[in-house]
Each structure stands twice: as C-alpha cells, then as structure tokens.
PDB file of N, CA and C in Angstrom:
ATOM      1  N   UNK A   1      68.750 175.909  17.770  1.00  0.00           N
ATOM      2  CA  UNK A   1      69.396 177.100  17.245  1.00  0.00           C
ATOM      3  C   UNK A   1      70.208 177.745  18.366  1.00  0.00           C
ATOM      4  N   UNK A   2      71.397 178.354  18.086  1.00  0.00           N
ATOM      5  CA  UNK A   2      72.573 178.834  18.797  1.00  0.00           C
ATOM      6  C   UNK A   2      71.340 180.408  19.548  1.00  0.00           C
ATOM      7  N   UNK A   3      72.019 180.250  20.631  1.00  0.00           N
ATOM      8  CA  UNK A   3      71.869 181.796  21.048  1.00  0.00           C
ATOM      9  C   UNK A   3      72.120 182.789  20.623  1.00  0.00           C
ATOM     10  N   UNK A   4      71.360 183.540  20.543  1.00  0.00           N
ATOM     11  CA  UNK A   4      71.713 185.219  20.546  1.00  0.00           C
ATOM     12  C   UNK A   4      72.295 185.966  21.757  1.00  0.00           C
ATOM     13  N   UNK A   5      73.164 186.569  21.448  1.00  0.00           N
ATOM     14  CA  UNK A   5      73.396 187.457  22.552  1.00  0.00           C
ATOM     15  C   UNK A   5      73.761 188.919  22.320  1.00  0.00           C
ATOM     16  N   UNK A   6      72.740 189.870  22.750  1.00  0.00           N
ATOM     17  CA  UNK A   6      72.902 191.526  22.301  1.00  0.00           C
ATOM     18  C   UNK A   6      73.585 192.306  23.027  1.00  0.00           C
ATOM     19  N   UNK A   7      75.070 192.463  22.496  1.00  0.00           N
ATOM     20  CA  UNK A   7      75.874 193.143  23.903  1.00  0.00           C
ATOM     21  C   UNK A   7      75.658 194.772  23.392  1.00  0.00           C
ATOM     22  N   UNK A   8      74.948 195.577  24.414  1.00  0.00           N
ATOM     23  CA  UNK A   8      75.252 197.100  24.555  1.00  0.00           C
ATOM     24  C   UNK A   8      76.599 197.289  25.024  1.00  0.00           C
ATOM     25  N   UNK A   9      76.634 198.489  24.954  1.00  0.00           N
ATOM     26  CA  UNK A   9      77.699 199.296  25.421  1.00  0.00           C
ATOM     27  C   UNK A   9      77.295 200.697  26.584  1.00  0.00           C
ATOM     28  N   UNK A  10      77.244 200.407  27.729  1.00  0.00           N
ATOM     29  CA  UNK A  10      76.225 200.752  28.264  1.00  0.00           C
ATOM     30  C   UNK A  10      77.195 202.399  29.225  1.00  0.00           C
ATOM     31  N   UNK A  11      78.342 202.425  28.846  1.00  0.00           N
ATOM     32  CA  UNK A  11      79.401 203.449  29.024  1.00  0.00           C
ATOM     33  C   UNK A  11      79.355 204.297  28.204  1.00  0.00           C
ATOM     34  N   UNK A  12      78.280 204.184  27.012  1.00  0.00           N
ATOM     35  CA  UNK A  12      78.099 205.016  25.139  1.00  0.00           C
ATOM     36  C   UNK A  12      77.599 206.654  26.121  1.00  0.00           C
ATOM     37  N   UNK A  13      78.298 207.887  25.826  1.00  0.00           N
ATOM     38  CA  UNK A  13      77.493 208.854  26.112  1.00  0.00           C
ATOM     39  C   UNK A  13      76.794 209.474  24.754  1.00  0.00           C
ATOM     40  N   UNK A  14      77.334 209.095  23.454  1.00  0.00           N
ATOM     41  CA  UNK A  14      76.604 209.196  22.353  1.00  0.00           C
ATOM     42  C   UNK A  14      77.156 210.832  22.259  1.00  0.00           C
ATOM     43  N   UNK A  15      78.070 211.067  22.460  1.00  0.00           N
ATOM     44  CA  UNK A  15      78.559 212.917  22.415  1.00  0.00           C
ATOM     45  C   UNK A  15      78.018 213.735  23.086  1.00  0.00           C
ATOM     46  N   UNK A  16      77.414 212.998  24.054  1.00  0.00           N
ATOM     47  CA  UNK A  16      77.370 213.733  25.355  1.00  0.00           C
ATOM     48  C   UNK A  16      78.152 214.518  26.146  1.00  0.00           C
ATOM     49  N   UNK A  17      77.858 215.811  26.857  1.00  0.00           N
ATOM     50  CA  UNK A  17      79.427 215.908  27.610  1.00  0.00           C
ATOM     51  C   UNK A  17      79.590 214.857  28.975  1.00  0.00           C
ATOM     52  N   UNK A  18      80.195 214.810  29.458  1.00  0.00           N
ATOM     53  CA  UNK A  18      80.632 213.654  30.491  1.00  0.00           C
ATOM     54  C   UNK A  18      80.412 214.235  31.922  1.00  0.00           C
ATOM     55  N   UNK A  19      79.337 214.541  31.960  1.00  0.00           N
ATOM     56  CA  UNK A  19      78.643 215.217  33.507  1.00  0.00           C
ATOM     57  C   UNK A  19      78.179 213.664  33.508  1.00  0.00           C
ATOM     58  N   UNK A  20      78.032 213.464  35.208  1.00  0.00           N
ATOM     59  CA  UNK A  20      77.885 212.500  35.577  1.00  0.00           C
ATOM     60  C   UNK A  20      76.124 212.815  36.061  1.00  0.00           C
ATOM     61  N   UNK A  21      75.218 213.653  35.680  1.00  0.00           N
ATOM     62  CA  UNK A  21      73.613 213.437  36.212  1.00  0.00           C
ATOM     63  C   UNK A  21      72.932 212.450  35.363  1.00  0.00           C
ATOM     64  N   UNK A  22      72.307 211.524  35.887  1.00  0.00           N
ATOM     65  CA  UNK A  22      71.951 211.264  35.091  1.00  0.00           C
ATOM     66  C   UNK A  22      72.448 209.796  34.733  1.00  0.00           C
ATOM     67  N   UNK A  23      71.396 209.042  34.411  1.00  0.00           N
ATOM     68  CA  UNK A  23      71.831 207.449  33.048  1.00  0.00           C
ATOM     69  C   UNK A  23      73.002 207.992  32.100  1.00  0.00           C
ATOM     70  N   UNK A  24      73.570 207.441  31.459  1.00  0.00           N
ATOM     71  CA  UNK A  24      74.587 207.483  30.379  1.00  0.00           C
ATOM     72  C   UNK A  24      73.353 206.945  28.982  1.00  0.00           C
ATOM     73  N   UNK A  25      73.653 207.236  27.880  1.00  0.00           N
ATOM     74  CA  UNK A  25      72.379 207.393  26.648  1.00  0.00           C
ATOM     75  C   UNK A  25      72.490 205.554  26.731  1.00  0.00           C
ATOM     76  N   UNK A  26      74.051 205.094  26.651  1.00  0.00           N
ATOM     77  CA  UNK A  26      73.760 203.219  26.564  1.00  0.00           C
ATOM     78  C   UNK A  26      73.653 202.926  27.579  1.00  0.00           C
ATOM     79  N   UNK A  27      73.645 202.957  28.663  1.00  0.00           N
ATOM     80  CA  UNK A  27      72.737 202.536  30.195  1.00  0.00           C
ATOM     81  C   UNK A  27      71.233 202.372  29.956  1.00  0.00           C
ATOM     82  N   UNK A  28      70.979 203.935  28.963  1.00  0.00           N
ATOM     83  CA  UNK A  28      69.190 203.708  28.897  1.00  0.00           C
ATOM     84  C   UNK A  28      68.734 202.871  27.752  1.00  0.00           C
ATOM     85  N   UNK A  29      70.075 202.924  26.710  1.00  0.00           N
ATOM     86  CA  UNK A  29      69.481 202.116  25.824  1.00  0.00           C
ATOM     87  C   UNK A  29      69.162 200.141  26.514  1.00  0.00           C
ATOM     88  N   UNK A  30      70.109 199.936  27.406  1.00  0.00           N
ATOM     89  CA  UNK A  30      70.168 198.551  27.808  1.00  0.00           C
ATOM     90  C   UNK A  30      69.352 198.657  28.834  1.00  0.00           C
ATOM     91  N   UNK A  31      68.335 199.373  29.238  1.00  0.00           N
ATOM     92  CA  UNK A  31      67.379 199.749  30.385  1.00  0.00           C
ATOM     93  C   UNK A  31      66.311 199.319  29.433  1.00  0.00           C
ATOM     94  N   UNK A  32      66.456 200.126  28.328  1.00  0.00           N
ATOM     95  CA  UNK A  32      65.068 200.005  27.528  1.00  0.00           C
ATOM     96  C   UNK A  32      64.659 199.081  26.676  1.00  0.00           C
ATOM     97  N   UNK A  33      65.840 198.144  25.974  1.00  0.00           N
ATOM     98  CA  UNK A  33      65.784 196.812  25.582  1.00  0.00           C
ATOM     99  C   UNK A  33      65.617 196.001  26.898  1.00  0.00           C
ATOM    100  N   UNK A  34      65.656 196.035  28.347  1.00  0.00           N
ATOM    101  CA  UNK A  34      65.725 194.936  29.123  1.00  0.00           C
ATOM    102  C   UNK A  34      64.222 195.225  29.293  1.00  0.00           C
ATOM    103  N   UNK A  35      63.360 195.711  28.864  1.00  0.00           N
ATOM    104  CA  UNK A  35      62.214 196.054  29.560  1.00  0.00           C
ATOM    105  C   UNK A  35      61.060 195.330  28.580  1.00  0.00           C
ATOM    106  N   UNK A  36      62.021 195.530  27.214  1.00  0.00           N
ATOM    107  CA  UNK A  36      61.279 194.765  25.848  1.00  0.00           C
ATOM    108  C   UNK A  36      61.118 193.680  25.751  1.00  0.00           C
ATOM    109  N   UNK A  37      59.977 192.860  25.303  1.00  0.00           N
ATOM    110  CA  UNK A  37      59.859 191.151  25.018  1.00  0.00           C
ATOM    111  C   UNK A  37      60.291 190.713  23.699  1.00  0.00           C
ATOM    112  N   UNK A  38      61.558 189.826  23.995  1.00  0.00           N
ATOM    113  CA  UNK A  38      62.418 189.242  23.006  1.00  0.00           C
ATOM    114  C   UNK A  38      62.343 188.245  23.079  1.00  0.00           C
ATOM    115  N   UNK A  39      62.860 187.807  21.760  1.00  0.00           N
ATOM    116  CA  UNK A  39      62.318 186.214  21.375  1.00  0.00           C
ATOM    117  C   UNK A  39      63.196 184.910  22.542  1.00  0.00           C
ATOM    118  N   UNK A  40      62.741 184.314  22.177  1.00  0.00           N
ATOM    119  CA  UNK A  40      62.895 183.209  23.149  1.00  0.00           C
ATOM    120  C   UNK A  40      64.465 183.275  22.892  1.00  0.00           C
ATOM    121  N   UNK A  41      65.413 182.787  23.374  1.00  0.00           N
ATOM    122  CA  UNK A  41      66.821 181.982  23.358  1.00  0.00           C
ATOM    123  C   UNK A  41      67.573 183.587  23.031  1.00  0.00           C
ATOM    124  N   UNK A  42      67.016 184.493  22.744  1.00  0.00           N
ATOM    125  CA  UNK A  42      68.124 185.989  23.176  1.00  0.00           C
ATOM    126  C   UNK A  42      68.519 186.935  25.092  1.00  0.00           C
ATOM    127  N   UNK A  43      69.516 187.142  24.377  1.00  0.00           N
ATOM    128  CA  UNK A  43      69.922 187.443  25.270  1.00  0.00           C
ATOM    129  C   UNK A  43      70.616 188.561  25.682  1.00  0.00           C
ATOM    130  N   UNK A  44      69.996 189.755  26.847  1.00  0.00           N
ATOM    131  CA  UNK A  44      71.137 191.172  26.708  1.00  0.00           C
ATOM    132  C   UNK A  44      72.323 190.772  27.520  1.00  0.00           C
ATOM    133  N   UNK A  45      73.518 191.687  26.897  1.00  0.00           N
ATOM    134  CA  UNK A  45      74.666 191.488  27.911  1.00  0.00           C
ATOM    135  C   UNK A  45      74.929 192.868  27.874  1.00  0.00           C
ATOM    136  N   UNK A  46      75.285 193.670  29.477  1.00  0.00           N
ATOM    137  CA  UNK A  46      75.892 195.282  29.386  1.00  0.00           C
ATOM    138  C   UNK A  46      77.278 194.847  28.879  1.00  0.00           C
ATOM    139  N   UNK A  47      77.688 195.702  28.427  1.00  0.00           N
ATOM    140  CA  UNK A  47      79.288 195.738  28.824  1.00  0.00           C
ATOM    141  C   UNK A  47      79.668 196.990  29.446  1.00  0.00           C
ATOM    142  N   UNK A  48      80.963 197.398  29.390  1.00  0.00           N
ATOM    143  CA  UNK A  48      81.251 198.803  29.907  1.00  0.00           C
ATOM    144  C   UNK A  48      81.840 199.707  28.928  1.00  0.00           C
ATOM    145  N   UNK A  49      82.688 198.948  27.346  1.00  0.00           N
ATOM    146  CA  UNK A  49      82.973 199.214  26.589  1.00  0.00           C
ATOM    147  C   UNK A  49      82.706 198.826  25.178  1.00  0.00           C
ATOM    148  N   UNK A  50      82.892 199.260  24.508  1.00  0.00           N
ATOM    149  CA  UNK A  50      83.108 198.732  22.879  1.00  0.00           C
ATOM    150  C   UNK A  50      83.866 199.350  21.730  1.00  0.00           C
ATOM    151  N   UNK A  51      84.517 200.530  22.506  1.00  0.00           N
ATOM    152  CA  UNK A  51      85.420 201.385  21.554  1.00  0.00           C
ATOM    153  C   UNK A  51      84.702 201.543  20.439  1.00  0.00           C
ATOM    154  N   UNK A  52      83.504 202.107  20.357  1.00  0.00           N
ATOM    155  CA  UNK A  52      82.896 202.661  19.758  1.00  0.00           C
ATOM    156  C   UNK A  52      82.702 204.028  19.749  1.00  0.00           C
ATOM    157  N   UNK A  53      83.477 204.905  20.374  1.00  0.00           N
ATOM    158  CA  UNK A  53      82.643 205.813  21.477  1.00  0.00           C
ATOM    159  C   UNK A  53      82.208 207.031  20.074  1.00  0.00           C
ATOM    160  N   UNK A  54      83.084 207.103  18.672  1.00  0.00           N
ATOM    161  CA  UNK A  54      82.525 208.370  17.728  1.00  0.00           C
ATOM    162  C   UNK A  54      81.247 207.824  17.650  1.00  0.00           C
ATOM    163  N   UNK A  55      80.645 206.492  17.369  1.00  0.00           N
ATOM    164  CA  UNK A  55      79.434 205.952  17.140  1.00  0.00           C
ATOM    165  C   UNK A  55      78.384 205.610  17.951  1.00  0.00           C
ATOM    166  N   UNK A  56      78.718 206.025  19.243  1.00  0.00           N
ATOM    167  CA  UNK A  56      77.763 205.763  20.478  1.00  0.00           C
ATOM    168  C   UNK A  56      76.291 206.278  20.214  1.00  0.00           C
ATOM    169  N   UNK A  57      75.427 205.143  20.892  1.00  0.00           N
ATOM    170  CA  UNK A  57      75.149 204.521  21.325  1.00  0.00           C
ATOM    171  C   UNK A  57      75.908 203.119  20.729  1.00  0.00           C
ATOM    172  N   UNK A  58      76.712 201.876  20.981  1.00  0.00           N
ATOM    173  CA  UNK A  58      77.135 200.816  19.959  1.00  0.00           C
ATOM    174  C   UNK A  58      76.442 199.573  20.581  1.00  0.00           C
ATOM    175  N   UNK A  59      75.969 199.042  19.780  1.00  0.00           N
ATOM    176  CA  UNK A  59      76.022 197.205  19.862  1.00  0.00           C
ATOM    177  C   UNK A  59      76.341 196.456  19.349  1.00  0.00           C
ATOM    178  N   UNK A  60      76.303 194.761  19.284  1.00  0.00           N
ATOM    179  CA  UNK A  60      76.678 193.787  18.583  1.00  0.00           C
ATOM    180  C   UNK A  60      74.853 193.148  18.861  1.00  0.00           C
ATOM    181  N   UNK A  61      75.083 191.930  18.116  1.00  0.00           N
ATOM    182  CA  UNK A  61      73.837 191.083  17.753  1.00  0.00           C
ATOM    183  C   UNK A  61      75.025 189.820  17.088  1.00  0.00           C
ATOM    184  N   UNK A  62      75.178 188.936  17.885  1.00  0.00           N
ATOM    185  CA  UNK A  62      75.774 187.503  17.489  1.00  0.00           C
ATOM    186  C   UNK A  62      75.142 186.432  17.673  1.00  0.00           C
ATOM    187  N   UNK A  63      75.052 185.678  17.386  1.00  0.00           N
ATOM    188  CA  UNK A  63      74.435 184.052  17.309  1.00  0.00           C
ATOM    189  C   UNK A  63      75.192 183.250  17.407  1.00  0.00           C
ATOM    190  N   UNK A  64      76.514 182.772  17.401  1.00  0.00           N
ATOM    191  CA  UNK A  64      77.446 182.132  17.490  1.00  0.00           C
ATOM    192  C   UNK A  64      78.234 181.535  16.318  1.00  0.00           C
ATOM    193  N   UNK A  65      79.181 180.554  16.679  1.00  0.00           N
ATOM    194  CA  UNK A  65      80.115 180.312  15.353  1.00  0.00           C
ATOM    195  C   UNK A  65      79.626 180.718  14.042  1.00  0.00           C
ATOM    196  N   UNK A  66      78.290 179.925  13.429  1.00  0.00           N
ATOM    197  CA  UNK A  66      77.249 179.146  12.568  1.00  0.00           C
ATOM    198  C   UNK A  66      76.757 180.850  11.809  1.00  0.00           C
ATOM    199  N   UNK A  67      76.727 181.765  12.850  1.00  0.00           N
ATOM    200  CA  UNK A  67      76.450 183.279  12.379  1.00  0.00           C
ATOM    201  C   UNK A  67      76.960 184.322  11.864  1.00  0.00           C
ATOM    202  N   UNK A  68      76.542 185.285  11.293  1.00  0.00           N
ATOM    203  CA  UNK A  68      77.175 186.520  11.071  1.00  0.00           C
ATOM    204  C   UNK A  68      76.942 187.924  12.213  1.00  0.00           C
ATOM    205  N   UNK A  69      77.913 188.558  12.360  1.00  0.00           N
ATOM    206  CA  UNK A  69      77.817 189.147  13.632  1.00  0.00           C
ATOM    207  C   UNK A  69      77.843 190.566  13.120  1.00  0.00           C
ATOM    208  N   UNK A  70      76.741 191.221  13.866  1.00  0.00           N
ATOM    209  CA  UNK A  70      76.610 192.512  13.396  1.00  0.00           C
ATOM    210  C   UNK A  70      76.902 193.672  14.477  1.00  0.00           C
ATOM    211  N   UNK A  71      77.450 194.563  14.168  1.00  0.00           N
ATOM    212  CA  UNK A  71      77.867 195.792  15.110  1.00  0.00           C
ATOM    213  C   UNK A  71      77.370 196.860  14.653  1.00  0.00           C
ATOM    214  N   UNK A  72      76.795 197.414  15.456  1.00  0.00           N
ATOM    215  CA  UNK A  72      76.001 198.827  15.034  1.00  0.00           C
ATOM    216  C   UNK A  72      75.935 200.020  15.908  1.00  0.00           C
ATOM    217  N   UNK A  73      75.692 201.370  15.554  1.00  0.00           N
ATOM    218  CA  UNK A  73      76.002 202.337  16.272  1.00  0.00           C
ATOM    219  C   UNK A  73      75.267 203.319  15.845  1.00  0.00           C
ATOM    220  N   UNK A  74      75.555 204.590  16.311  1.00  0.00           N
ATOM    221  CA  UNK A  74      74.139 205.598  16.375  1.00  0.00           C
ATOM    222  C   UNK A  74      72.768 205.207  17.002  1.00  0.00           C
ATOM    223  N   UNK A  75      72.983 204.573  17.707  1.00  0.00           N
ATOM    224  CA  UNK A  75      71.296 203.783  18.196  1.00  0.00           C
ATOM    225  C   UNK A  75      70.978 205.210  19.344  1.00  0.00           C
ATOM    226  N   UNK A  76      69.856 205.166  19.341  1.00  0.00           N
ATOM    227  CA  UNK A  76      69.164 206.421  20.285  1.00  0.00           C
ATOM    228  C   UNK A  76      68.354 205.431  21.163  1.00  0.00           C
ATOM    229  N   UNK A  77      68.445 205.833  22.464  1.00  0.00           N
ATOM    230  CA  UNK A  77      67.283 204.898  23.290  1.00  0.00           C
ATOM    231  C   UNK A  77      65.768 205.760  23.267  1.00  0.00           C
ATOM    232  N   UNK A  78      65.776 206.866  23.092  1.00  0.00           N
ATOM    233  CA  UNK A  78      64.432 207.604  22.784  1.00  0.00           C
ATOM    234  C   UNK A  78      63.617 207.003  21.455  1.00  0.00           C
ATOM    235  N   UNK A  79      65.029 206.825  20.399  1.00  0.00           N
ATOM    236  CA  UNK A  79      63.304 206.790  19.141  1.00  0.00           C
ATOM    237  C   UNK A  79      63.749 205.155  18.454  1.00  0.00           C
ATOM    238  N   UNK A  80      64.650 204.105  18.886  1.00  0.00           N
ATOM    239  CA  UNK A  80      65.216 203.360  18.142  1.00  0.00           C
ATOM    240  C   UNK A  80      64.779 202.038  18.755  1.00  0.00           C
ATOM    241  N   UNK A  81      64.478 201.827  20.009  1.00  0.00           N
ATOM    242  CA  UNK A  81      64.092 200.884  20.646  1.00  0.00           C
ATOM    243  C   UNK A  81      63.277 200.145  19.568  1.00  0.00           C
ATOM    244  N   UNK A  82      62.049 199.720  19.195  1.00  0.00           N
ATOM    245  CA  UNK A  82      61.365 199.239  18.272  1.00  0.00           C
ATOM    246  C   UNK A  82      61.902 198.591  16.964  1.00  0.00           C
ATOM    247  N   UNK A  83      62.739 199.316  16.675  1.00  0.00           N
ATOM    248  CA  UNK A  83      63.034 199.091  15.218  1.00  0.00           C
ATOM    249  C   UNK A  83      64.365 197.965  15.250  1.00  0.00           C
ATOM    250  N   UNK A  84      65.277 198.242  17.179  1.00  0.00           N
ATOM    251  CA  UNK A  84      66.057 197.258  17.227  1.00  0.00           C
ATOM    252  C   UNK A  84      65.432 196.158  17.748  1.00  0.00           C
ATOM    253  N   UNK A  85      64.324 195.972  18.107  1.00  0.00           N
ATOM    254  CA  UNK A  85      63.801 194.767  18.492  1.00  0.00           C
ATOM    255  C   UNK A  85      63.161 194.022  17.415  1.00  0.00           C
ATOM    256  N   UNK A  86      62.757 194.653  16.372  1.00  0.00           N
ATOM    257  CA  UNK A  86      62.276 194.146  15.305  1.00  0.00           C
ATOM    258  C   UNK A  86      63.130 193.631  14.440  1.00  0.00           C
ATOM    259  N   UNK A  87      64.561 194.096  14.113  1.00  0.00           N
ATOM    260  CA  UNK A  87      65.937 193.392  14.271  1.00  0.00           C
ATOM    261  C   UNK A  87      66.517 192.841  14.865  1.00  0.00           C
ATOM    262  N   UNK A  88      66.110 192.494  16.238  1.00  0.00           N
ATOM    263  CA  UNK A  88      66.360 191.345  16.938  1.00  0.00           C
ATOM    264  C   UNK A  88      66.123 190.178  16.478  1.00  0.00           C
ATOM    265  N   UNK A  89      64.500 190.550  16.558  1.00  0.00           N
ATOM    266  CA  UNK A  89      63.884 189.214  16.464  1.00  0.00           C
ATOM    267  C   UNK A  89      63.742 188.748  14.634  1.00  0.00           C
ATOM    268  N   UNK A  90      64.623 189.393  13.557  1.00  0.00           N
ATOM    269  CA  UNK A  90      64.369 189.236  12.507  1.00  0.00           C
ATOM    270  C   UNK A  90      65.823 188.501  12.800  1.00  0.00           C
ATOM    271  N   UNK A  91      67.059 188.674  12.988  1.00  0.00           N
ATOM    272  CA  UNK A  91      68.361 188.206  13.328  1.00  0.00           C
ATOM    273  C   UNK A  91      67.939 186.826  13.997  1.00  0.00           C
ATOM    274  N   UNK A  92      67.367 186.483  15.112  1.00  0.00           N
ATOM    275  CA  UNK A  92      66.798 185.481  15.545  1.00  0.00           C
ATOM    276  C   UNK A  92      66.149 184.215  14.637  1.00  0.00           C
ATOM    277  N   UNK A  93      65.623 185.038  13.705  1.00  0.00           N
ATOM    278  CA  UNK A  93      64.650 184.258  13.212  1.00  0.00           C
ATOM    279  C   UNK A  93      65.445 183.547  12.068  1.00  0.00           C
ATOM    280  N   UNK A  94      66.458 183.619  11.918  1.00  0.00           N
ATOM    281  CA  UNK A  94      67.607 183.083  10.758  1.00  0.00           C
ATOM    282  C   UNK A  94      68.681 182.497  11.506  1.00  0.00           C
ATOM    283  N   UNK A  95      69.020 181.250  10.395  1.00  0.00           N
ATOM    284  CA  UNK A  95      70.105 180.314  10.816  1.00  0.00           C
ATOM    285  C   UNK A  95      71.501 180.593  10.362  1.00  0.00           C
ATOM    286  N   UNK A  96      71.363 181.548   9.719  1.00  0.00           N
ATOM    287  CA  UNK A  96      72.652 181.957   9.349  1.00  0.00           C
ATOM    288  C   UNK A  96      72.965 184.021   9.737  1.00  0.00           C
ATOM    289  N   UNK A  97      72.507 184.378  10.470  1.00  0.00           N
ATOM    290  CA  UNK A  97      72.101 185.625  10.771  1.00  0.00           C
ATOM    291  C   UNK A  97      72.471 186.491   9.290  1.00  0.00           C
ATOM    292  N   UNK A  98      71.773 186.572   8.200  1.00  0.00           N
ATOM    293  CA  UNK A  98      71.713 187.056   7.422  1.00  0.00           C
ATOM    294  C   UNK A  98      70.116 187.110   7.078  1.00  0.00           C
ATOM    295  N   UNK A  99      69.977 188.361   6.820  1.00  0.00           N
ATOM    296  CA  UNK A  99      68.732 189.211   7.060  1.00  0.00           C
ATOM    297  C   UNK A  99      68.565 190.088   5.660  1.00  0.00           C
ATOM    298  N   UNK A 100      67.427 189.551   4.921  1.00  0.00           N
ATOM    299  CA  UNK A 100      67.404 190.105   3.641  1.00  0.00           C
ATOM    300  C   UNK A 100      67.165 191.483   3.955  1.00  0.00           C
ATOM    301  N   UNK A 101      68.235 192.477   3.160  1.00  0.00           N
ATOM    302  CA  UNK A 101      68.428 194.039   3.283  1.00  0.00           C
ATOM    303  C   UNK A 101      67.041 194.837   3.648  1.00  0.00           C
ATOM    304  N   UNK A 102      65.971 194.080   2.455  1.00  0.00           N
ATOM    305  CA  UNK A 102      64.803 194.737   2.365  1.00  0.00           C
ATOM    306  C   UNK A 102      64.045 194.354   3.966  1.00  0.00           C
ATOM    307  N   UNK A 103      64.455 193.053   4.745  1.00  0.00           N
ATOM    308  CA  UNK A 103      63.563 193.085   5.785  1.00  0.00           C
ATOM    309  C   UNK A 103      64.187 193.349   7.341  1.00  0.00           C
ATOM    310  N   UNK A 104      65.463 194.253   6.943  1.00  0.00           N
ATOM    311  CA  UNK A 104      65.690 194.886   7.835  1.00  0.00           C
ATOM    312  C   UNK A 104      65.296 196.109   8.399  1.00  0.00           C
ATOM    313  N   UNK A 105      64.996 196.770   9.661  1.00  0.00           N
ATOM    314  CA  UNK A 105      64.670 197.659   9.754  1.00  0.00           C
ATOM    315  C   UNK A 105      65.854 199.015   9.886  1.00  0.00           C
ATOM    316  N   UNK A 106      65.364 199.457   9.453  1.00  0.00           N
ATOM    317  CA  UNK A 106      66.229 201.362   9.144  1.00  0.00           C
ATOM    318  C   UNK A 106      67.503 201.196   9.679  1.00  0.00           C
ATOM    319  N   UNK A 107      67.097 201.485  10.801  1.00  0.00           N
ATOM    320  CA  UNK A 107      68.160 201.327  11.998  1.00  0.00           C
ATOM    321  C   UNK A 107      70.046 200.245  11.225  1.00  0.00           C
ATOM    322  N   UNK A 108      68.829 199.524  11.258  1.00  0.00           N
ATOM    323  CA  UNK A 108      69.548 198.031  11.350  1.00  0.00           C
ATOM    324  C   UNK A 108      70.878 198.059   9.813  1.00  0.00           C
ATOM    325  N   UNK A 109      69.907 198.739   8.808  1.00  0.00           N
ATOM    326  CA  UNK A 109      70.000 199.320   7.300  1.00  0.00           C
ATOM    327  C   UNK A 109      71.202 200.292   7.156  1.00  0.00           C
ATOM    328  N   UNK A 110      71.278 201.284   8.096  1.00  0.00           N
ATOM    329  CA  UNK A 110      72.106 202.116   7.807  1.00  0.00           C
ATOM    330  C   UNK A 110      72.588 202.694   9.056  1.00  0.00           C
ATOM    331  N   UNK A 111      72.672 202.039  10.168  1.00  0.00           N
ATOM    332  CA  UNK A 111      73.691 202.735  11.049  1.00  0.00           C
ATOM    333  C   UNK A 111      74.858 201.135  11.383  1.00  0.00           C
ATOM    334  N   UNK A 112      74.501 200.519  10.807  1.00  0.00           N
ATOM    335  CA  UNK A 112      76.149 199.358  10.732  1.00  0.00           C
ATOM    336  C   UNK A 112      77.596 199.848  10.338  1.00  0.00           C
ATOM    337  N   UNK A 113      78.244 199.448  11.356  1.00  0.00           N
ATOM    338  CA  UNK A 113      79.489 199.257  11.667  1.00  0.00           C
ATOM    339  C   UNK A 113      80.193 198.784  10.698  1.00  0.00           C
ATOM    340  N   UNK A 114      80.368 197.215  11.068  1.00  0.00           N
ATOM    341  CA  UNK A 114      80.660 196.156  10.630  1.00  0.00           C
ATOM    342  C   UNK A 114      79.715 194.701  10.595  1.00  0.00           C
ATOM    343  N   UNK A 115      79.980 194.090  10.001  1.00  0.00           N
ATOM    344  CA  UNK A 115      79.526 192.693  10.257  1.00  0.00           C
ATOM    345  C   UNK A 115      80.615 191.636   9.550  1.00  0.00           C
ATOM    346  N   UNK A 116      80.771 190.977  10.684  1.00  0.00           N
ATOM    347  CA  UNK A 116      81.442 189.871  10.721  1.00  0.00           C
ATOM    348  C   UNK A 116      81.159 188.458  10.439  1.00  0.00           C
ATOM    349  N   UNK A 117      82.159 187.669   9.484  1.00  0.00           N
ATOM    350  CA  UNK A 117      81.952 186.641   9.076  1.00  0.00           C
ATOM    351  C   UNK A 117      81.481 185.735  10.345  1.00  0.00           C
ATOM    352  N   UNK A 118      80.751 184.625   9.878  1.00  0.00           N
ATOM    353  CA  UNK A 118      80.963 182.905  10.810  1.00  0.00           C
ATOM    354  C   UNK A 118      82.072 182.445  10.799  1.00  0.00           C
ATOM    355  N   UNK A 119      83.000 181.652  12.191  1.00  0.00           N
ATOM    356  CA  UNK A 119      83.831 181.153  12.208  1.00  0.00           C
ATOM    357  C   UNK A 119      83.951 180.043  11.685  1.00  0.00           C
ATOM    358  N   UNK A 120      85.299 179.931  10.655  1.00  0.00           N
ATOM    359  CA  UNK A 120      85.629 178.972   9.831  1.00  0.00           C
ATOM    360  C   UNK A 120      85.900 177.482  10.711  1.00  0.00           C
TER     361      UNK A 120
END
C-alpha cells in the first residue's frame, strides 16, 4: 500500500494576531501529531504554507495516485489531536482513501475543505 503523507501547515496562526511569542497554533499542531503513534507507512511533512490561512489550522492526508486526497482546516492542536489520528489511521486503513462518512471522526466530518480525486 502507497504511503501516506500528512502535510500541516505549520505557519497556520488560526486568527491569531501575529505576535511572534510563542509556537504558531500549526507548529503545535505538527508538534503534537509528531509526538502521536501512527500507523505504520504514514508520514508527517511541515510545510510553511497552504493558503489556507481563513481556515487555519490546515492539512492534507494523501496516499498517492491510487487515492483520494483530503484537505482540512479548523483543526485545534488543544482538543483535535485524537480525533485526527483516528482519521489518520482510518484513511490508512483504505485502499482507495475513502472513508465511510459514518466512520469518520467529527473533525474529519465537518471541517473539510476539499477532497480531491485519484489521478487518472
């Protein structure tokens, strides 16, 4: 099975004001997923952007060609951690990254972006 790879956006201040004390909210979110045990063959990537920034905290969750690619936003690193790992590893656990609605978690349910087709 293709890799996963979970890119944060680790520049997200999430409508923060832009004082520099301090982690940035997606710094801690990619602090606090790197700290979590994920399934075998995933993988975090920071980035610095995602032009997400009305929706910050943002991520993606891709698997490659064979997958559907999901982008999501509003993520909180205080109360969301859990529920994206449990969507990790539910995204993981499928060969076509399609994730029956009902066994997604909240998060996963209603703070999406977009999701993107598999390449033809």
């Amino acid at each position: 099975m293709a890799e996963v790879v979970v890119t944060i956006c680790t520049t997200c201040r999430a409508g923060q004001p832009t004082d520099d004390e301090g982690p940035r909210p997606g710094s801690r979110l990619y602090q606090a997923l790197s700290g979590e045990e994920l399934p075998e063959g995933v993988r975090l990537r920071p980035v610095e952007c995602l032009s997400a920034c009305k929706r910050g905290c943002s991520m993606i969750v891709a698997g490659g060609p064979d997958r559907w690619t999901y982008i999501y936003g509003d993520m909180d690193p205080d109360l969301h951690v859990p529920q994206i790992v449990d969507g990790i590893r539910a995204y993981a656990g499928t060969e076509d990254g399609l994730v029956p609605w009902r066994e997604r978690p909240e998060v996963f349910r209603k703070q999406s972006i977009a999701r993107i087709p598999p390449q033809e």
